[in-house]
C-alpha atoms as a PDB file:
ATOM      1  CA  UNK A   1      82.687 -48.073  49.463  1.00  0.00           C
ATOM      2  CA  UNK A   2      83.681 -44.784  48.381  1.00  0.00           C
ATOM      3  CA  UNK A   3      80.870 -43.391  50.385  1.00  0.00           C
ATOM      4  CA  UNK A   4      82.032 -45.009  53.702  1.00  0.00           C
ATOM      5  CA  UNK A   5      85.351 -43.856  53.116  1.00  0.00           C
ATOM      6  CA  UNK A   6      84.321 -39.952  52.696  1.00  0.00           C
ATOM      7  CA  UNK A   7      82.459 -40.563  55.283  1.00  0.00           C
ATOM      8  CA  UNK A   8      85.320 -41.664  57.423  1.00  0.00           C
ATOM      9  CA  UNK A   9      87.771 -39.145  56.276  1.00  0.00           C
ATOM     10  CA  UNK A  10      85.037 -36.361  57.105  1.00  0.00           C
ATOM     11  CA  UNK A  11      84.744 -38.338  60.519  1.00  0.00           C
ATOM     12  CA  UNK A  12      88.356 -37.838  60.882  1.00  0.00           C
ATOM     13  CA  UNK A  13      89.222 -34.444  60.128  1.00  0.00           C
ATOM     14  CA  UNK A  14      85.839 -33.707  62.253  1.00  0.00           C
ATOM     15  CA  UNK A  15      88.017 -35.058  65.049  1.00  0.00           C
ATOM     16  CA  UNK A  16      90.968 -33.594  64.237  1.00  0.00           C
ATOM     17  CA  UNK A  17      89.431 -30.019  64.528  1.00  0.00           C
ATOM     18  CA  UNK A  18      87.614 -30.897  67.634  1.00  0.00           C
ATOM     19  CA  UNK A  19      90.996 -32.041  68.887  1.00  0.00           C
ATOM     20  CA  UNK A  20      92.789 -29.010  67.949  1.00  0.00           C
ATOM     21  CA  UNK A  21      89.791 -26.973  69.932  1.00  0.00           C
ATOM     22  CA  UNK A  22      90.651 -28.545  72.851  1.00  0.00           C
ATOM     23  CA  UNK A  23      94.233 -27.954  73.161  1.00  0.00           C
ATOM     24  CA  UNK A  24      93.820 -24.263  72.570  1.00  0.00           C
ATOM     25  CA  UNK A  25      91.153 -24.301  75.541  1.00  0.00           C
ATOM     26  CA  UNK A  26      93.708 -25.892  77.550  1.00  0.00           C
ATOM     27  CA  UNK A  27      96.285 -23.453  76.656  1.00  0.00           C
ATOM     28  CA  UNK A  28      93.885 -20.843  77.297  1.00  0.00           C
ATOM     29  CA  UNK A  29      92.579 -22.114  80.624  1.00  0.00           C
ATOM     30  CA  UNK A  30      96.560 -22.718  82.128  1.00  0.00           C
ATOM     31  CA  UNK A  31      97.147 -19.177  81.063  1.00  0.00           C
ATOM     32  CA  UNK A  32      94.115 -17.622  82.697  1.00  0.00           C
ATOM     33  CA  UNK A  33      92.858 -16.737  86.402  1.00  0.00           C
ATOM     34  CA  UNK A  34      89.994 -18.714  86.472  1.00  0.00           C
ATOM     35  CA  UNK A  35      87.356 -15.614  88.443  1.00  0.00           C
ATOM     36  CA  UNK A  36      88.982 -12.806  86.483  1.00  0.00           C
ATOM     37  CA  UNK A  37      89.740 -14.458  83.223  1.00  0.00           C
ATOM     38  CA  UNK A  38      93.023 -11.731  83.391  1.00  0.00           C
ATOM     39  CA  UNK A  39      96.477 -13.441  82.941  1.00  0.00           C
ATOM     40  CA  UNK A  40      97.101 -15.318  85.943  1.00  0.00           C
ATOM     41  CA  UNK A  41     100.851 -14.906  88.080  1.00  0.00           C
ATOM     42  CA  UNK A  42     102.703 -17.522  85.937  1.00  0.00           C
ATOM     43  CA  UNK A  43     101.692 -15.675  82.154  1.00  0.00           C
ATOM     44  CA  UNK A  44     102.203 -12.571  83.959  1.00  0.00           C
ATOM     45  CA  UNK A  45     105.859 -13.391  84.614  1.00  0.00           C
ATOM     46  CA  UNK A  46     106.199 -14.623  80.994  1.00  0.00           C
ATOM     47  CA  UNK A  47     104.982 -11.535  79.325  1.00  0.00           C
ATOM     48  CA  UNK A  48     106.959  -9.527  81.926  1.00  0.00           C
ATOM     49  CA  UNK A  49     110.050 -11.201  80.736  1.00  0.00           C
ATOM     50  CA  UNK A  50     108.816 -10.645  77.029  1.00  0.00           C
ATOM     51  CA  UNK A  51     108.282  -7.125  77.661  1.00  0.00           C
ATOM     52  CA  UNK A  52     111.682  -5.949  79.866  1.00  0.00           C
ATOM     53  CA  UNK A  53     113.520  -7.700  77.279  1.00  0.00           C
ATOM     54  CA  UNK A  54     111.728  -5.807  74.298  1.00  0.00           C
ATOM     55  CA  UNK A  55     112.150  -2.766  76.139  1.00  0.00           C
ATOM     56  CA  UNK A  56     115.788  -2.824  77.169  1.00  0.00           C
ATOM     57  CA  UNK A  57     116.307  -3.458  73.009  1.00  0.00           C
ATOM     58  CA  UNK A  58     114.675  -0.607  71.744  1.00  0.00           C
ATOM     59  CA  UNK A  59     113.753   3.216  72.726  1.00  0.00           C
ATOM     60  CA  UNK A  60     110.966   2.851  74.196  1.00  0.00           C
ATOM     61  CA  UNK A  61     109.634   2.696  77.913  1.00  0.00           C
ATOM     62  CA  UNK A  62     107.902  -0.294  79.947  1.00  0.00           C
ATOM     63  CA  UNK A  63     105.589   0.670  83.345  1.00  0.00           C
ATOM     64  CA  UNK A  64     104.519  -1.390  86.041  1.00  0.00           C
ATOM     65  CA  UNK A  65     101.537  -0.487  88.342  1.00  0.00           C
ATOM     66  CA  UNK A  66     100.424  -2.789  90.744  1.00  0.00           C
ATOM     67  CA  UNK A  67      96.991  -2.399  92.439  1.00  0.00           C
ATOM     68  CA  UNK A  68      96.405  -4.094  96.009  1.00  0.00           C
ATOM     69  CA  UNK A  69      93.410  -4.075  97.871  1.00  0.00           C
ATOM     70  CA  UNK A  70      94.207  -3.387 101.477  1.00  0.00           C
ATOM     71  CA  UNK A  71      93.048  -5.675 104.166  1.00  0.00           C
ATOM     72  CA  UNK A  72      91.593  -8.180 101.477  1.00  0.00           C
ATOM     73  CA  UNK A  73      91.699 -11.212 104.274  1.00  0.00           C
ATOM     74  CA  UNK A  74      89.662  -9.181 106.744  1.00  0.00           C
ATOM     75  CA  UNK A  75      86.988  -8.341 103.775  1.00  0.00           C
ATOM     76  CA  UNK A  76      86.292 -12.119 103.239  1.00  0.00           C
ATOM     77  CA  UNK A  77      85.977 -12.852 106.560  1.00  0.00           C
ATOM     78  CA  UNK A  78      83.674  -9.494 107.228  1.00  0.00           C
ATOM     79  CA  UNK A  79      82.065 -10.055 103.331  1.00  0.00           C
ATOM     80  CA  UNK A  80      82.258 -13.349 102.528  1.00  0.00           C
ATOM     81  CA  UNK A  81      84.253 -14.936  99.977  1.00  0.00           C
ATOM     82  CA  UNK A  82      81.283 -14.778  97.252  1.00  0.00           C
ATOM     83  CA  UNK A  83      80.778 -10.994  97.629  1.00  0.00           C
ATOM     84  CA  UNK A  84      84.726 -10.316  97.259  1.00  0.00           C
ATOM     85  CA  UNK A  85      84.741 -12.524  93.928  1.00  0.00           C
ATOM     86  CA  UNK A  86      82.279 -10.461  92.609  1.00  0.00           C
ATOM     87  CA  UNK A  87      84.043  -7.013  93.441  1.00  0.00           C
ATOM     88  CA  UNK A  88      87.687  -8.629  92.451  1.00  0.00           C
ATOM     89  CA  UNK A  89      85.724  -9.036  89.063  1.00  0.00           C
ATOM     90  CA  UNK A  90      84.096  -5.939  88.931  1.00  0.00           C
ATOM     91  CA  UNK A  91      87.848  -4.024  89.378  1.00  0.00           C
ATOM     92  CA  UNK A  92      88.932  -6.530  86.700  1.00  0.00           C
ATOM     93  CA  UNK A  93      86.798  -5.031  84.521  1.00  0.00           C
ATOM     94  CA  UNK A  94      87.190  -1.531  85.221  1.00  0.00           C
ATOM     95  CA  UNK A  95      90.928  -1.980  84.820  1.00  0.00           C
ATOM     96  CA  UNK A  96      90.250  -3.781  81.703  1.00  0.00           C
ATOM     97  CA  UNK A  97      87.837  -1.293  80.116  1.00  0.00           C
ATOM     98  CA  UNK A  98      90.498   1.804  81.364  1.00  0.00           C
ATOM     99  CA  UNK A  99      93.395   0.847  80.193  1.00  0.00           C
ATOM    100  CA  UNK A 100      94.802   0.472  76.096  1.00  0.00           C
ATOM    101  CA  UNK A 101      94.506  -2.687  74.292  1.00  0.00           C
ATOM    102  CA  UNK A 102      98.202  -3.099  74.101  1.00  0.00           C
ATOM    103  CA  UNK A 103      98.753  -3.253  78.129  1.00  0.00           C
ATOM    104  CA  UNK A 104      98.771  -6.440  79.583  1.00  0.00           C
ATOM    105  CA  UNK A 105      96.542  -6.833  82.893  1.00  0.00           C
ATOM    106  CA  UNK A 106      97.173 -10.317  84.704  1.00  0.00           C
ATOM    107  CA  UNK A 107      95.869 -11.219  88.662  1.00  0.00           C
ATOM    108  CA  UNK A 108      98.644 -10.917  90.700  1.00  0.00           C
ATOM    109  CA  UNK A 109      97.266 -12.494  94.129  1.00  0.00           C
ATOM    110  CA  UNK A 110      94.034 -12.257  95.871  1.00  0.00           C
ATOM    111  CA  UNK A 111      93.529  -8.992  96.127  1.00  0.00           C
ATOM    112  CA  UNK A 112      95.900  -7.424  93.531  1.00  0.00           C
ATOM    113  CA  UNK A 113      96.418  -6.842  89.938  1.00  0.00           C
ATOM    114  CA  UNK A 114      99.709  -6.156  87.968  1.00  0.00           C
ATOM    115  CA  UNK A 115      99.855  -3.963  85.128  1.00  0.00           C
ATOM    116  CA  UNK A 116     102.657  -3.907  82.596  1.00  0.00           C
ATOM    117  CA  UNK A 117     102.285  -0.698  80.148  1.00  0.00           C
ATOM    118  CA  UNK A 118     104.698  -1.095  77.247  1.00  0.00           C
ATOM    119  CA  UNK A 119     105.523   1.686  74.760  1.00  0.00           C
ATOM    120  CA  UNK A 120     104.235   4.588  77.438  1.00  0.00           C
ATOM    121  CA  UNK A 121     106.229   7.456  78.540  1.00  0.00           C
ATOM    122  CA  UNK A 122     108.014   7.463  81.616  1.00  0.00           C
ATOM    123  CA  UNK A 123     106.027   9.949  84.067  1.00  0.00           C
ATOM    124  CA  UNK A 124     102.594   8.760  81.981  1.00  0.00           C
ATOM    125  CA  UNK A 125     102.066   5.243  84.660  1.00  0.00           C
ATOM    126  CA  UNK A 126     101.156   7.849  86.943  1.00  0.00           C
ATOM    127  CA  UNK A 127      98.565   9.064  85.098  1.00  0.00           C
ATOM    128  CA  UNK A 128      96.690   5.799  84.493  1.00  0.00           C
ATOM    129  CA  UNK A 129      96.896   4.879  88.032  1.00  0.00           C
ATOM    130  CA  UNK A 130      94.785   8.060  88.622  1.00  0.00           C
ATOM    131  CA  UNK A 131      92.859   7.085  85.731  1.00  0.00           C
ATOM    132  CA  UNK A 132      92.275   3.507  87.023  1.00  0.00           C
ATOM    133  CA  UNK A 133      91.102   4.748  90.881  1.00  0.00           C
ATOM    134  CA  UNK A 134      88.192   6.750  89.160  1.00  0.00           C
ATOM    135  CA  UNK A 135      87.033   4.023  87.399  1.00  0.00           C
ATOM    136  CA  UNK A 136      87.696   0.902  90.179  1.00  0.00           C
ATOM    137  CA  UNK A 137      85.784   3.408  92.346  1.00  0.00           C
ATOM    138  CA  UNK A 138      82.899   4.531  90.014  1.00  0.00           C
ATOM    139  CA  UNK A 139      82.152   0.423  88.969  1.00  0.00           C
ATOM    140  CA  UNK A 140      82.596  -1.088  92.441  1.00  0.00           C
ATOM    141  CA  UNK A 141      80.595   1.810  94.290  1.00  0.00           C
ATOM    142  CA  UNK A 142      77.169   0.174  93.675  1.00  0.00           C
ATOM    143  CA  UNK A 143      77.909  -2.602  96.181  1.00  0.00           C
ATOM    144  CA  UNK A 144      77.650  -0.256  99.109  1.00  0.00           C
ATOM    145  CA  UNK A 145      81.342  -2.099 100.266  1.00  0.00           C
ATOM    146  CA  UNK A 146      83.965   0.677 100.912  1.00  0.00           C
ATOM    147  CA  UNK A 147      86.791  -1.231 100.072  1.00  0.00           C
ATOM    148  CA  UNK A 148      91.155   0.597 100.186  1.00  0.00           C
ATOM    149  CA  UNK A 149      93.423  -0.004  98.181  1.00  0.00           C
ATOM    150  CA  UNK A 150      96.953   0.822  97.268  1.00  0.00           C
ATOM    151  CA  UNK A 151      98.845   1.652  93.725  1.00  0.00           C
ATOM    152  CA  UNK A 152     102.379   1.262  93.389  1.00  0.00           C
ATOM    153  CA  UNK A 153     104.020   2.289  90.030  1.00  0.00           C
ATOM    154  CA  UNK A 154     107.516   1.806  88.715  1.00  0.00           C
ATOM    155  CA  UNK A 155     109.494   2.396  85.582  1.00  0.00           C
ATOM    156  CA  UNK A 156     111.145  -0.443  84.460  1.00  0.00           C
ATOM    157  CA  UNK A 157     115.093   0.440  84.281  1.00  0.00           C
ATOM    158  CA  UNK A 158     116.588  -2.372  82.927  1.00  0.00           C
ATOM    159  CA  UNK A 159     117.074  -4.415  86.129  1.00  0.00           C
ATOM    160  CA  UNK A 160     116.401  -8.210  87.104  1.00  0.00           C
ATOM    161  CA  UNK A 161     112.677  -9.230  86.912  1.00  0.00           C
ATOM    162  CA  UNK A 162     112.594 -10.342  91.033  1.00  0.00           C
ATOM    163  CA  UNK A 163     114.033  -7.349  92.072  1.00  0.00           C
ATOM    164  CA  UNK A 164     111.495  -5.082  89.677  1.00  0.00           C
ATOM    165  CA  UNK A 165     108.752  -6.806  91.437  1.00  0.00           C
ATOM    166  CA  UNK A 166     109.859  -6.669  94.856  1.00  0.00           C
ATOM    167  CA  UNK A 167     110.528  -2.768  94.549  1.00  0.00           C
ATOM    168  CA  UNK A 168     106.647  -3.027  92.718  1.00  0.00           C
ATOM    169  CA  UNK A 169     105.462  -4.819  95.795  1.00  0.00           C
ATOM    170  CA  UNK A 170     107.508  -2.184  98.417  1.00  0.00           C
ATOM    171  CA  UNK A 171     106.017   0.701  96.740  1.00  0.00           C
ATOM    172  CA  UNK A 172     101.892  -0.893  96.581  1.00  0.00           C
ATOM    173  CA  UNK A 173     102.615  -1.445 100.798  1.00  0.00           C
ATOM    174  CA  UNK A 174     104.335   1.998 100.954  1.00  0.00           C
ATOM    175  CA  UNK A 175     101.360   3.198  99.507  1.00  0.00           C
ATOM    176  CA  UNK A 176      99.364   1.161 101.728  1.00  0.00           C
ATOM    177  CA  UNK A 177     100.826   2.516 104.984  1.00  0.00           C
ATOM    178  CA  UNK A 178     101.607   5.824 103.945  1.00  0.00           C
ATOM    179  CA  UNK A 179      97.979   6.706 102.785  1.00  0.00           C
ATOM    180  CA  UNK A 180      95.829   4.650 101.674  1.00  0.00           C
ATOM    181  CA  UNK A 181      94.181   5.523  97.879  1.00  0.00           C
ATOM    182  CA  UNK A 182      97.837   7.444  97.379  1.00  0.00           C
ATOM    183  CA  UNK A 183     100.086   6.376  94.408  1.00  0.00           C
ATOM    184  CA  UNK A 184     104.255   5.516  94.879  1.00  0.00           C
ATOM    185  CA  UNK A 185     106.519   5.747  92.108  1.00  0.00           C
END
């Protein structure tokens, strides 16, 4: 009997840990753009929140950059949907692979990533946005597409969340329309 009932208890705990497993791929799955595997909008807004409020307690700096690809629509239709999931992963990856392990890189929309660079100094977001168009443009160049695309960049000053990502979003399209491959601050 006192086998059976090691047994059981093994048998138990076995599904307890299985169970526990599965939540955390849950978690991990709500929290993640499915193609990317970046942050996806809604975890993006949380660590945003996280981060402005961090930021507006201590001394140090927060910097948004947000990267668009122009015309992403048009590309599907003229690409196909496939071939733009495969170079919306390869950017993912060269933003990934540029950028420190304490910035936070989620999927914004379609064709667009957000970038939130805590603890940087305040003329430095420019920098990695330079940084970031040599490498989006040295991993994606195999493909043969020519793809534009825009970088806004913004210092976080304390405002409200909506209106730091609407100025985000009016800088990427100023970018957009103003030059295309040209950074706004």
């Amino acid at each position: 009997m006192d086998l059976s009932k090691d047994v059981l208890l093994k048998e138990i705990q076995d599904l307890r840990d299985e169970n526990k497993r599965l939540k955390r791929q849950i978690e991990e799955l709500n929290t993640r753009d499915r193609l990317t595997g970046l942050l996806n909008r809604g975890s993006l807004y949380e660590r945003l929140e996280y981060e402005a409020v961090r930021t507006a307690r201590g001394q140090s700096y927060l910097s948004l950059l947000l990267i668009r690809i122009s015309d992403f629509k048009g590309l599907v239709e003229e690409h196909g949907r496939d071939t733009m999931d495969v170079l919306v992963k390869l950017m993912s990856q060269a933003i990934t692979e540029t950028v420190r392990s304490v910035d936070i890189v989620g999927r914004y929309e379609d064709g667009g990533f957000l970038l939130l660079l805590p603890d940087i100094q305040p003329n430095k977001g420019t920098v990695v946005s330079e940084r970031l168009k040599k490498a989006i443009d040295k991993q994606i160049s195999p493909m043969g597409i020519r793809i534009k695309y825009s970088i806004g960049v913004k210092l976080y000053r304390d405002e409200p969340i909506n209106e730091l990502l609407t100025e985000i979003e009016r800088l990427a399209t100023s970018s957009e329309v103003e030059g295309v491959g040209r950074v706004h601050k």
